[in-house]
Protein backbone atom coordinates (compact mmCIF):
# COMPACT_ATOMS: atom_id res chain seq x y z
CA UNK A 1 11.17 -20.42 14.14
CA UNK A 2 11.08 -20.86 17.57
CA UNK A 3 13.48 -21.34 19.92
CA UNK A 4 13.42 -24.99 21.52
CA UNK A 5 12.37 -24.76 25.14
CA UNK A 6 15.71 -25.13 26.73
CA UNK A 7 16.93 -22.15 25.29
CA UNK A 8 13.27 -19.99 25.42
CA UNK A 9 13.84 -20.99 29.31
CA UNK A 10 17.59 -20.15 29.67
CA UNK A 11 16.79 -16.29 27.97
CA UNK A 12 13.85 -15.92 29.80
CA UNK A 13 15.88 -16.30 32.91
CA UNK A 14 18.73 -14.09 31.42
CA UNK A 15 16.40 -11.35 30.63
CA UNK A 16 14.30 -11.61 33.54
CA UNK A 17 16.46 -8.86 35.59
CA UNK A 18 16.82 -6.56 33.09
CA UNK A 19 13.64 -6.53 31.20
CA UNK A 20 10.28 -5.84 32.60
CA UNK A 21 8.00 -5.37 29.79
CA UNK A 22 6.93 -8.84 28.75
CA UNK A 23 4.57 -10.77 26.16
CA UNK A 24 3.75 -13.67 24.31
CA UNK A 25 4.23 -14.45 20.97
CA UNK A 26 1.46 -16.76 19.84
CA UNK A 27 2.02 -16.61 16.21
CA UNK A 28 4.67 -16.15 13.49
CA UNK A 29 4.06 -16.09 9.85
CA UNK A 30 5.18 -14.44 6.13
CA UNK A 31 1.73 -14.72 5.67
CA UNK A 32 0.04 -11.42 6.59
CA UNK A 33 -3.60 -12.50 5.94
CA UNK A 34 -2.84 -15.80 8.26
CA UNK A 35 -1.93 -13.31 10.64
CA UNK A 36 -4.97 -11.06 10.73
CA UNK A 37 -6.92 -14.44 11.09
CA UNK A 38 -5.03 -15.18 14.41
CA UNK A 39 -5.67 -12.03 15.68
CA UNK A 40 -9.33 -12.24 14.99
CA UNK A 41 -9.59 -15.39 16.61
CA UNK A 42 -7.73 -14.07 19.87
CA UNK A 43 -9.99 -11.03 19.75
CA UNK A 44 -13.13 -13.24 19.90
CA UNK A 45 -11.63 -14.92 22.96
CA UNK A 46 -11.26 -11.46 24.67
CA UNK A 47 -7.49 -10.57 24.22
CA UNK A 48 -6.08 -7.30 22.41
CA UNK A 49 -3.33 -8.99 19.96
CA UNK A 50 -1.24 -6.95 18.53
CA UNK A 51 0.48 -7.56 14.63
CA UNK A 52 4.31 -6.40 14.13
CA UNK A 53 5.96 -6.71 10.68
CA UNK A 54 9.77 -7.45 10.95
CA UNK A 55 12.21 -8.19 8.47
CA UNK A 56 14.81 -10.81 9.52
CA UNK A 57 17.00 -11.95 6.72
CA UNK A 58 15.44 -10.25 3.89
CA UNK A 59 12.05 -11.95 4.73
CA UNK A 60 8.99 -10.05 5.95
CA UNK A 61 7.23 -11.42 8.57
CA UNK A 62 4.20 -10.62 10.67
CA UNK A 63 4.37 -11.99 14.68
CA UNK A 64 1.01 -11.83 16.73
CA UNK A 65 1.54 -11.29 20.57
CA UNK A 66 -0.81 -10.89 23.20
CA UNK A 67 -0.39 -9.42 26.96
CA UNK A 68 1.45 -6.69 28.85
CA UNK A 69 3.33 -8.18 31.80
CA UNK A 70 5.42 -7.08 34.26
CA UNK A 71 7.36 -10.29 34.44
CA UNK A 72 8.35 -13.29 32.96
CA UNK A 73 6.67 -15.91 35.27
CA UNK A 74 3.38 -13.87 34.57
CA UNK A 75 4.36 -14.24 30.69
CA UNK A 76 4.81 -17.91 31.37
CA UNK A 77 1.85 -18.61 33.21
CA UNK A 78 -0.03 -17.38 29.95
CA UNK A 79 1.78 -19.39 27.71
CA UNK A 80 1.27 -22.15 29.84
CA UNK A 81 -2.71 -21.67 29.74
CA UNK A 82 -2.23 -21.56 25.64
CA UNK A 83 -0.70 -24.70 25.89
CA UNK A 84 -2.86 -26.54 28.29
CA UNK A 85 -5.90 -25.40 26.92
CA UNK A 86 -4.80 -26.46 23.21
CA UNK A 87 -4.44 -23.22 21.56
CA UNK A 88 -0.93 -21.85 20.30
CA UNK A 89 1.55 -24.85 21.50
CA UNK A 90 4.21 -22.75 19.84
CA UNK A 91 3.35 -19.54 22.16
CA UNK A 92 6.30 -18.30 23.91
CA UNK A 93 7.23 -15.90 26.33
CA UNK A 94 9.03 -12.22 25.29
CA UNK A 95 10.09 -9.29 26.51
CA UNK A 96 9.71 -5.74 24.92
């Protein structure tokens, strides 16, 4: 799930000095197929997405995340462009 904004904000400020390998995750899911669709959709619109399988709480999921930046407002001016241009509301930024 993610985080409400408040808190995605407060971390992303708390990480910000320490971390400078960032990303954002545009898509979470158990569903791996739903996952390859997202990233076949980003590809078409000219971004590299990459798929990570995680297990948190003995549940497999896959998250798709797109971009290499060095910092978190360059992370967060690509969420914001998912946002305003209607695709991925629920993109947020991360760092590596």
């Amino acid at each position: 799930k993610p985080m409400p904004e408040a808190k995605t904000a407060a971390l992303v400020r708390k990480e910000s000095s320490t971390k400078e390998n960032w990303s954002v995750q545009v898509h979470a899911t158990r569903d791996r197929e739903s996952a390859q669709q997202v990233a076949v959709q980003l590809r078409s619109q000219g971004y590299a997405p990459v798929i990570s399988k995680i297990v948190r709480d003995r549940e497999v999921w896959y998250r798709v995340r797109v971009g290499s930046f060095a910092s978190a407002d360059e992370a967060r001016a690509s969420v914001e462009r998912f946002r305003r241009e209607g695709k991925f509301p629920q993109a947020y930024p991360v760092s590596d």
